[in-house]
PDB file of N, CA and C in Angstrom:
ATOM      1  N   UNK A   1      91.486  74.870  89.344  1.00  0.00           N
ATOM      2  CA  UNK A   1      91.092  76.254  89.159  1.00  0.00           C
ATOM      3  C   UNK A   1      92.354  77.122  89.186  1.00  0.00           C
ATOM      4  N   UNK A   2      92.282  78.484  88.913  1.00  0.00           N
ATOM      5  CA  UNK A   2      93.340  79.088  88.702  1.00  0.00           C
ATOM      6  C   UNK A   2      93.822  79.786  90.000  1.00  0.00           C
ATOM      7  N   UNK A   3      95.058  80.510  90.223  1.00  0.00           N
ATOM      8  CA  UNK A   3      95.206  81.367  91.181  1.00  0.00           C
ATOM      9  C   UNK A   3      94.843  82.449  91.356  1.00  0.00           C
ATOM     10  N   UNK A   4      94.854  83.613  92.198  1.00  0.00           N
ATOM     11  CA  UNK A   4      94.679  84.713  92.622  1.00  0.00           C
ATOM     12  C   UNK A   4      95.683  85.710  91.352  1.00  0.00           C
ATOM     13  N   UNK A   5      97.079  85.075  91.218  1.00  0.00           N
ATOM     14  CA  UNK A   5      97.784  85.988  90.010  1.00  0.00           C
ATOM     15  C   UNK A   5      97.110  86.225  88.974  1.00  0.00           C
ATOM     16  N   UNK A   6      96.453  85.439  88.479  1.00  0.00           N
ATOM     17  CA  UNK A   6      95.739  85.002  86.973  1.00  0.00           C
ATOM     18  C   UNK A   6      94.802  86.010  86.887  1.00  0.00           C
ATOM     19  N   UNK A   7      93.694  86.148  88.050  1.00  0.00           N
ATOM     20  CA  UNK A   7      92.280  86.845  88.369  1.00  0.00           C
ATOM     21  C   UNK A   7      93.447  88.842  88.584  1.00  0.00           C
ATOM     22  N   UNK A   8      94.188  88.825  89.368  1.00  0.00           N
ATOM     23  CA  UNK A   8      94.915  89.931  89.406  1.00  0.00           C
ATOM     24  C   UNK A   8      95.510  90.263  87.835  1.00  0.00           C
ATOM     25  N   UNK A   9      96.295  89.627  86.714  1.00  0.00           N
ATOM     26  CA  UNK A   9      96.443  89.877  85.614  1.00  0.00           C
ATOM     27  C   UNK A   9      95.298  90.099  84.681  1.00  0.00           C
ATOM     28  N   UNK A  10      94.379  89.136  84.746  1.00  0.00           N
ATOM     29  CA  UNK A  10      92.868  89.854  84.143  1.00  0.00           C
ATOM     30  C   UNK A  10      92.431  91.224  84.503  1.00  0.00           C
ATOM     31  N   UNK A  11      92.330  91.614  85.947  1.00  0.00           N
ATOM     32  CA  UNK A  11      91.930  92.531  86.086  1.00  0.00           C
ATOM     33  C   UNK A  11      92.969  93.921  85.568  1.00  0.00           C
ATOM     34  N   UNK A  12      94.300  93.208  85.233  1.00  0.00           N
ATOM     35  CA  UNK A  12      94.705  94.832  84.932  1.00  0.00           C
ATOM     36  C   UNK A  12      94.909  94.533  83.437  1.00  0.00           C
ATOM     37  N   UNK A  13      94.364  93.985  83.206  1.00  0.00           N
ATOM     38  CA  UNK A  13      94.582  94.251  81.685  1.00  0.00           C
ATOM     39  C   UNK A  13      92.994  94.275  81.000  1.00  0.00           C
ATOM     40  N   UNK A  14      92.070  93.692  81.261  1.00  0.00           N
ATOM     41  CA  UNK A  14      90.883  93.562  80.818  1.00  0.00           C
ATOM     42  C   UNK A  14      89.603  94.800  81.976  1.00  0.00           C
ATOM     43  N   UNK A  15      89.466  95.903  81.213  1.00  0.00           N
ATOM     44  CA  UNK A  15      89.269  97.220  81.865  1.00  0.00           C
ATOM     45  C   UNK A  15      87.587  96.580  82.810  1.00  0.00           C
ATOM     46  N   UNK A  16      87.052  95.832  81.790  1.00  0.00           N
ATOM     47  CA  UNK A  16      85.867  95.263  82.287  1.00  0.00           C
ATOM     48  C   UNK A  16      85.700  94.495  83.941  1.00  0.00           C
ATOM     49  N   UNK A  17      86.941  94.248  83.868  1.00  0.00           N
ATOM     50  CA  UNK A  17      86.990  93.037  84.838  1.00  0.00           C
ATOM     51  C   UNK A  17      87.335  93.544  86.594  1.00  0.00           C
ATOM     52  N   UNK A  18      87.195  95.138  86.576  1.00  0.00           N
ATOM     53  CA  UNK A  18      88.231  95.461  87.487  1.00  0.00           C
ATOM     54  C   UNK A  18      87.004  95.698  88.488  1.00  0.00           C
ATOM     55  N   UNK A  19      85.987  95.419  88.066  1.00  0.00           N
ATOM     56  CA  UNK A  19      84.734  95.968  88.789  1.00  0.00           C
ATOM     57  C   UNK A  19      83.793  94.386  89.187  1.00  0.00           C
ATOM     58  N   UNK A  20      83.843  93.981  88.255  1.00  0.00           N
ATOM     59  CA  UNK A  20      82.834  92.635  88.597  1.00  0.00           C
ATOM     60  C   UNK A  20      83.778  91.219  88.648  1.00  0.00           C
ATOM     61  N   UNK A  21      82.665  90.299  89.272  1.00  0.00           N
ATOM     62  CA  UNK A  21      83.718  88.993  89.595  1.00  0.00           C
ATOM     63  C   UNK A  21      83.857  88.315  88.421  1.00  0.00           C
ATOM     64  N   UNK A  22      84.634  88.039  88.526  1.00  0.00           N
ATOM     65  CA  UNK A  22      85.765  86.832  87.447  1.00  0.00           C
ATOM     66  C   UNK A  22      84.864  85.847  87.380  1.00  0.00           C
ATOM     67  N   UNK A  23      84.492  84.757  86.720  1.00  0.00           N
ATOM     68  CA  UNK A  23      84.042  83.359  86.468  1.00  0.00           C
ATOM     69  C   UNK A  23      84.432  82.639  85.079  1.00  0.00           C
ATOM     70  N   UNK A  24      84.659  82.020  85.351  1.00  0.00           N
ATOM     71  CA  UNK A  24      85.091  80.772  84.500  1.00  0.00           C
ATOM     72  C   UNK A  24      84.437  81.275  83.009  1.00  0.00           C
ATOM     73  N   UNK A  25      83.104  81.350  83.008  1.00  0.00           N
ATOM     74  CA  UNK A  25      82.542  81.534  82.048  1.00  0.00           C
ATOM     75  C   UNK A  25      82.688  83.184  81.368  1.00  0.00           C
ATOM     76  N   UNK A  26      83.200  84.010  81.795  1.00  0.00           N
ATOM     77  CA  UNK A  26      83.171  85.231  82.106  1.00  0.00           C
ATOM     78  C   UNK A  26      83.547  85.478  80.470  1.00  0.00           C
ATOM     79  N   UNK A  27      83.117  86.312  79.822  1.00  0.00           N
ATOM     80  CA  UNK A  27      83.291  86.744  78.046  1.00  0.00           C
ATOM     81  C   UNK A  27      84.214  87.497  78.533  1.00  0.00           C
ATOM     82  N   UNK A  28      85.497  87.333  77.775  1.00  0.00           N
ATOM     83  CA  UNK A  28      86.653  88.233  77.840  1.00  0.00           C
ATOM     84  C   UNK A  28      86.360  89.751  76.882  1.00  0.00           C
ATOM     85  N   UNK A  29      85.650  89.153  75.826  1.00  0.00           N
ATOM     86  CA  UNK A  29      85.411  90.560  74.761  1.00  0.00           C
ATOM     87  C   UNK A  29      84.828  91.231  75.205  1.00  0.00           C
ATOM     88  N   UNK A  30      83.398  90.853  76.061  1.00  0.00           N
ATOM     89  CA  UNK A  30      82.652  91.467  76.297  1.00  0.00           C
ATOM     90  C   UNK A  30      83.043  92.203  77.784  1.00  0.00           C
ATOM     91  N   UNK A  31      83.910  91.925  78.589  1.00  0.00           N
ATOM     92  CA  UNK A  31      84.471  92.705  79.288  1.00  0.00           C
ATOM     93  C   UNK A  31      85.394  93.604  78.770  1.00  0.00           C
ATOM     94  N   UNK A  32      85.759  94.088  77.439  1.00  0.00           N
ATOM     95  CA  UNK A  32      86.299  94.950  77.303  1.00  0.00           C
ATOM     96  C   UNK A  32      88.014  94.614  76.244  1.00  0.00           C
ATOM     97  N   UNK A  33      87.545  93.005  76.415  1.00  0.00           N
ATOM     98  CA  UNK A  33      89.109  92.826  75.831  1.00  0.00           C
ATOM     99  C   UNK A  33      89.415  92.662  74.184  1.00  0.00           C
ATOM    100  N   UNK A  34      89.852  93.855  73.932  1.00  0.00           N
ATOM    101  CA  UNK A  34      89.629  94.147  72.528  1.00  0.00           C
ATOM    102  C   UNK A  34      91.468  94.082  72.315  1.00  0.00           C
ATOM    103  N   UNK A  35      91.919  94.298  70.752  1.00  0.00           N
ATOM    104  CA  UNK A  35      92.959  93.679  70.475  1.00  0.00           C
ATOM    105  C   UNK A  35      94.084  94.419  71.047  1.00  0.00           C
ATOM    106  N   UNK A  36      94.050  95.862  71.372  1.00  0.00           N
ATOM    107  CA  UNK A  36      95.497  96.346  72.303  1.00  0.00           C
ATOM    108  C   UNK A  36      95.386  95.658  73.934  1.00  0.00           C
ATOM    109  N   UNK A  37      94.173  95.331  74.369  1.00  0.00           N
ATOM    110  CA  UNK A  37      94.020  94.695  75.640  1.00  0.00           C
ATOM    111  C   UNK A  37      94.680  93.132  75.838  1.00  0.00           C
ATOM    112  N   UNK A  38      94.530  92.651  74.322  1.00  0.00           N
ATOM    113  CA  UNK A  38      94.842  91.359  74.541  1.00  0.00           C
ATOM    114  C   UNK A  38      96.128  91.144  74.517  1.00  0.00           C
ATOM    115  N   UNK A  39      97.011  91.840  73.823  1.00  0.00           N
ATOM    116  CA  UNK A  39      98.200  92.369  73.592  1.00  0.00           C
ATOM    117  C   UNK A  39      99.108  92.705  74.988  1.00  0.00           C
ATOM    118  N   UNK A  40      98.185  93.679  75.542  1.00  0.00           N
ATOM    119  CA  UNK A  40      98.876  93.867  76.955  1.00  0.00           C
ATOM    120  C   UNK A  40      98.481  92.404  78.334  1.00  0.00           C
ATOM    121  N   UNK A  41      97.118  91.733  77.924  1.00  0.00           N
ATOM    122  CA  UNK A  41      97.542  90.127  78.595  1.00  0.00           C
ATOM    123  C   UNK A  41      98.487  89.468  78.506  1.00  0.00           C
ATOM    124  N   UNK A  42      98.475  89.178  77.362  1.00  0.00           N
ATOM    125  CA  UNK A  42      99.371  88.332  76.680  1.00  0.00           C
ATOM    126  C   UNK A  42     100.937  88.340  77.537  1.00  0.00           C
ATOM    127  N   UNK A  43     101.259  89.940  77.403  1.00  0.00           N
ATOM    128  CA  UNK A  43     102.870  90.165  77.718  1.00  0.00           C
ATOM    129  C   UNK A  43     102.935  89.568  79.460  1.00  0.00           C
ATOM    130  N   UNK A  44     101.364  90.495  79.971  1.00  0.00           N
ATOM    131  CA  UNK A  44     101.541  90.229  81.515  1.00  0.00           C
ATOM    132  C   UNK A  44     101.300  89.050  82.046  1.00  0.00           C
ATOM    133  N   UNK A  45     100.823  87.511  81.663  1.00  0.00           N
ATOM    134  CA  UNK A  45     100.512  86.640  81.426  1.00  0.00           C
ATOM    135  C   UNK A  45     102.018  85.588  81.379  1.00  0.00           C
ATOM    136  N   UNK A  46     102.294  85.988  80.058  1.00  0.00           N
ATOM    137  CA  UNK A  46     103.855  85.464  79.815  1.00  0.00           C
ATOM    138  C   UNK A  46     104.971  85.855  80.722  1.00  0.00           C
ATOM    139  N   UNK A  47     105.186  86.849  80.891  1.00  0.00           N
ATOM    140  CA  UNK A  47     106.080  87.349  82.451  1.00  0.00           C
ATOM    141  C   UNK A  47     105.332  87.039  83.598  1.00  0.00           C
ATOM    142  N   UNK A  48     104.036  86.753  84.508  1.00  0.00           N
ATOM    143  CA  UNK A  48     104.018  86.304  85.389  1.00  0.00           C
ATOM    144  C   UNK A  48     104.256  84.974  85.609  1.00  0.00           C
ATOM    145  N   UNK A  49     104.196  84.174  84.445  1.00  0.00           N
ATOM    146  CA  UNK A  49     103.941  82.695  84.703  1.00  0.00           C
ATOM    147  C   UNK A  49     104.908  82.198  83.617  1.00  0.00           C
ATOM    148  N   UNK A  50     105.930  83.161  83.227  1.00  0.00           N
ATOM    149  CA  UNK A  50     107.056  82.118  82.883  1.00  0.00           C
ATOM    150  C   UNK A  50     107.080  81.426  81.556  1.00  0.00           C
ATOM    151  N   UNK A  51     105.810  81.957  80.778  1.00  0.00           N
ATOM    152  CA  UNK A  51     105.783  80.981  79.429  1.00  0.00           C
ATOM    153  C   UNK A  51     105.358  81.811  78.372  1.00  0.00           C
ATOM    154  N   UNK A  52     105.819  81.205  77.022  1.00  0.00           N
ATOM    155  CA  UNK A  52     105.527  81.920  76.023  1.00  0.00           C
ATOM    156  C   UNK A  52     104.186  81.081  75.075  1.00  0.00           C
ATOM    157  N   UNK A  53     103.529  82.100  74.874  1.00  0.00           N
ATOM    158  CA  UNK A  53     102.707  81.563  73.928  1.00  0.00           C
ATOM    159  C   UNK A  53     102.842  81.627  72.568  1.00  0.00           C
ATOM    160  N   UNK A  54     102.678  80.415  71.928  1.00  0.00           N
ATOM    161  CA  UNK A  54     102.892  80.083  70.339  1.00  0.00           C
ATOM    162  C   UNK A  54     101.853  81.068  69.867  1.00  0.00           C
ATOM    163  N   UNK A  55     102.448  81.542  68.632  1.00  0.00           N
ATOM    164  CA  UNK A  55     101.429  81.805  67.694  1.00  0.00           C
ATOM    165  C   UNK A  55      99.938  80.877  67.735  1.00  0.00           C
ATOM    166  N   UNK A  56     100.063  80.361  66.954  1.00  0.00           N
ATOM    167  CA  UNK A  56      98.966  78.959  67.464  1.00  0.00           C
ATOM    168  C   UNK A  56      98.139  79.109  68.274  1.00  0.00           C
ATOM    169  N   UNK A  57      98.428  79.484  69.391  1.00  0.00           N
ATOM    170  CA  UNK A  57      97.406  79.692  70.376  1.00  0.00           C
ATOM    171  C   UNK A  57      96.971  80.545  70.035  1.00  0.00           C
ATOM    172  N   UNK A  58      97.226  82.303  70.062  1.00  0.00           N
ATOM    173  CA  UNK A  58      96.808  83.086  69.861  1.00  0.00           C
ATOM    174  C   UNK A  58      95.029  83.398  69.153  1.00  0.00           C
ATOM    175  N   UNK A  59      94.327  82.986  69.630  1.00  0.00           N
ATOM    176  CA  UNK A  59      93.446  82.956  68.938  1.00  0.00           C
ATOM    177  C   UNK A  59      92.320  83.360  69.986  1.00  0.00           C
ATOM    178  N   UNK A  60      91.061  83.564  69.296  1.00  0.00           N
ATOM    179  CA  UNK A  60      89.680  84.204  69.754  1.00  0.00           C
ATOM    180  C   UNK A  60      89.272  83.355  71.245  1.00  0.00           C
ATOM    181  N   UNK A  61      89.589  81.943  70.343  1.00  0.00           N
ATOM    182  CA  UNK A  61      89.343  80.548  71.632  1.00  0.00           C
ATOM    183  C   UNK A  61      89.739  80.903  72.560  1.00  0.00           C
ATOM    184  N   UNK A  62      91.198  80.943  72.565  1.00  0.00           N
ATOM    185  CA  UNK A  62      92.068  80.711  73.513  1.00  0.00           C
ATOM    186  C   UNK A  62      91.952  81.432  74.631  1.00  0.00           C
ATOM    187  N   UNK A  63      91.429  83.171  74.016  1.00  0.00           N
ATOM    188  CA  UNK A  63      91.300  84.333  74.918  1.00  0.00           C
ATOM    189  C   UNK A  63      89.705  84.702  74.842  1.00  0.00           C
ATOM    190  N   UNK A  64      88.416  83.597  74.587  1.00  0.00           N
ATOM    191  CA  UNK A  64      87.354  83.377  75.074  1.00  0.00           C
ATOM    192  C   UNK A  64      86.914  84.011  76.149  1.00  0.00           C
ATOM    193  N   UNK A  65      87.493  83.344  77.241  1.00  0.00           N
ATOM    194  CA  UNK A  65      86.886  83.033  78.687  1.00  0.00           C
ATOM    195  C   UNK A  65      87.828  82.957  79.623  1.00  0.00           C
ATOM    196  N   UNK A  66      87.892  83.720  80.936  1.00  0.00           N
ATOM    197  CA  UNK A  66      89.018  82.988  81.801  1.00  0.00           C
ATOM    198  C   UNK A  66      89.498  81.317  81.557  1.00  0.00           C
ATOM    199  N   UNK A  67      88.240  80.693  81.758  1.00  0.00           N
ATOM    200  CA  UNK A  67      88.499  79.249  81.827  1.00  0.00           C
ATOM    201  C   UNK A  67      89.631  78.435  80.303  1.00  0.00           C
ATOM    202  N   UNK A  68      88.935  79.000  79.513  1.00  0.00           N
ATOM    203  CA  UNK A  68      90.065  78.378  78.212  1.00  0.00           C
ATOM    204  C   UNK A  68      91.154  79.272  78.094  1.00  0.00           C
ATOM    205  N   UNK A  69      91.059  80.408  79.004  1.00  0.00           N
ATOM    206  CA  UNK A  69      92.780  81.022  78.953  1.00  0.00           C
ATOM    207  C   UNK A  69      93.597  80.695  79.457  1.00  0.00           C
ATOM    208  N   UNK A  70      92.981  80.172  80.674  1.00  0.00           N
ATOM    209  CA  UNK A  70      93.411  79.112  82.034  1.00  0.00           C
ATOM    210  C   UNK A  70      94.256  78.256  81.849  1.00  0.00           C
ATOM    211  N   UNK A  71      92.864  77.543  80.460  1.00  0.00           N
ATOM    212  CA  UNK A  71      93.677  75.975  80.287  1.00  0.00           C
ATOM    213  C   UNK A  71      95.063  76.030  79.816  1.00  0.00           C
ATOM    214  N   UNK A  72      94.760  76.817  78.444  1.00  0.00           N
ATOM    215  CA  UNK A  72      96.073  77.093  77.903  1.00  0.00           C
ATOM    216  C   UNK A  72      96.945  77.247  78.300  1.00  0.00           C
ATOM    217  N   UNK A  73      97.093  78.226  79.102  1.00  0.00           N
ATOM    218  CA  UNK A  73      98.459  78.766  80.222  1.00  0.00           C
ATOM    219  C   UNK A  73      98.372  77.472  81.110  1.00  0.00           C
ATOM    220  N   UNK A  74      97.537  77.044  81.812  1.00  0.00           N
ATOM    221  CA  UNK A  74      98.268  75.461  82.476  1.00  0.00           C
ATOM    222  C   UNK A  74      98.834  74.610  81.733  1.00  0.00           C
ATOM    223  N   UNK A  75      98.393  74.095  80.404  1.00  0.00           N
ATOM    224  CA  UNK A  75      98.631  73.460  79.309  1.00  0.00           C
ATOM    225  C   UNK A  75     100.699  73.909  79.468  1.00  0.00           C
ATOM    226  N   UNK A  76     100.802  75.019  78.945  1.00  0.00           N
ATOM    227  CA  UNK A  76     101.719  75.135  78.891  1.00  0.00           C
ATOM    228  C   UNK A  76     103.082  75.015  80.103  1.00  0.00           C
ATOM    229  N   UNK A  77     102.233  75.502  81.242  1.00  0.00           N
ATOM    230  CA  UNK A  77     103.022  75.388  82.193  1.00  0.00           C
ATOM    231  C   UNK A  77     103.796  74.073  82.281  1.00  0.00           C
ATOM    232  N   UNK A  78     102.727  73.324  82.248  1.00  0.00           N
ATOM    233  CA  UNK A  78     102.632  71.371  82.431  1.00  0.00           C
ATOM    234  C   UNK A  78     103.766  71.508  81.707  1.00  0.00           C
ATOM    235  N   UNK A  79     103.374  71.617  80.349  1.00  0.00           N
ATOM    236  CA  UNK A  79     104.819  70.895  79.452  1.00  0.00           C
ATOM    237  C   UNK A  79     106.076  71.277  79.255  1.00  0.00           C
ATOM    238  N   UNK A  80     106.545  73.261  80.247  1.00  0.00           N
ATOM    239  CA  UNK A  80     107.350  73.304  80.676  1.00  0.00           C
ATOM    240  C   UNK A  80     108.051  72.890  81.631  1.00  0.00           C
ATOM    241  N   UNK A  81     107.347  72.231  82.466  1.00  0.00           N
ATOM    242  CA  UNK A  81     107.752  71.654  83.580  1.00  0.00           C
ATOM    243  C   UNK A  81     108.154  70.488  83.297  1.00  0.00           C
ATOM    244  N   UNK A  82     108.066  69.484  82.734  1.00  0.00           N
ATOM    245  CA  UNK A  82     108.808  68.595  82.028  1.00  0.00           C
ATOM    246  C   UNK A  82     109.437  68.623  81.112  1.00  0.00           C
ATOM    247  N   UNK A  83     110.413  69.325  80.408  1.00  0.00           N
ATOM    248  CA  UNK A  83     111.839  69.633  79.351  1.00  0.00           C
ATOM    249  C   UNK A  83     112.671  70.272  80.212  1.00  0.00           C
TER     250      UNK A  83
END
C-alpha cells in the first residue's frame, strides 16, 4: 500500500480529495482531477518521490485511481532503484 506522502500529494492537488477518504478505488476524475489538476500531480508526485514519468504513462489509466497511480509510481521507483 502506499504512504501517507502519496495520500498528502493527492490531497493537494486533487480539490475533491481534501474532504473525503482516499481508497484505492477512489475515481480520480470524479474527485475533481481534471487536466490542470493532473498537471499539478504529476509535478508534485515527481519531486516528492524522485521520478519522472514517461510520456507513456501519462494516460487516463494511469491517473484512474489512487491504486493504478500507486502502481505506476512504485513501478518506477523499483526500477530506479536498480540503475
Amino acid at each position: 500500500m502506499w504512504d501517507d506522502r502519496f495520500v498528502d500529494v493527492l490531497r493537494a492537488a486533487v480539490p475533491g480529495l481534501r474532504e473525503q477518504p482516499v481508497t484505492a478505488e477512489t475515481c480520480l476524475r470524479g474527485a475533481g482531477l481534471d487536466s490542470l489538476a493532473t498537471i499539478e500531480l504529476l509535478l508534485l508526485l515527481e519531486d516528492a518521490y524522485d521520478v519522472s514519468l514517461p510520456d507513456e504513462l501519462l494516460t487516463g489509466a494511469t491517473f484512474a485511481t489512487p491504486a493504478s497511480l500507486w502502481r505506476t509510481l512504485d513501478e518506477l521507483r523499483a526500477a530506479a532503484a536498480t540503475t
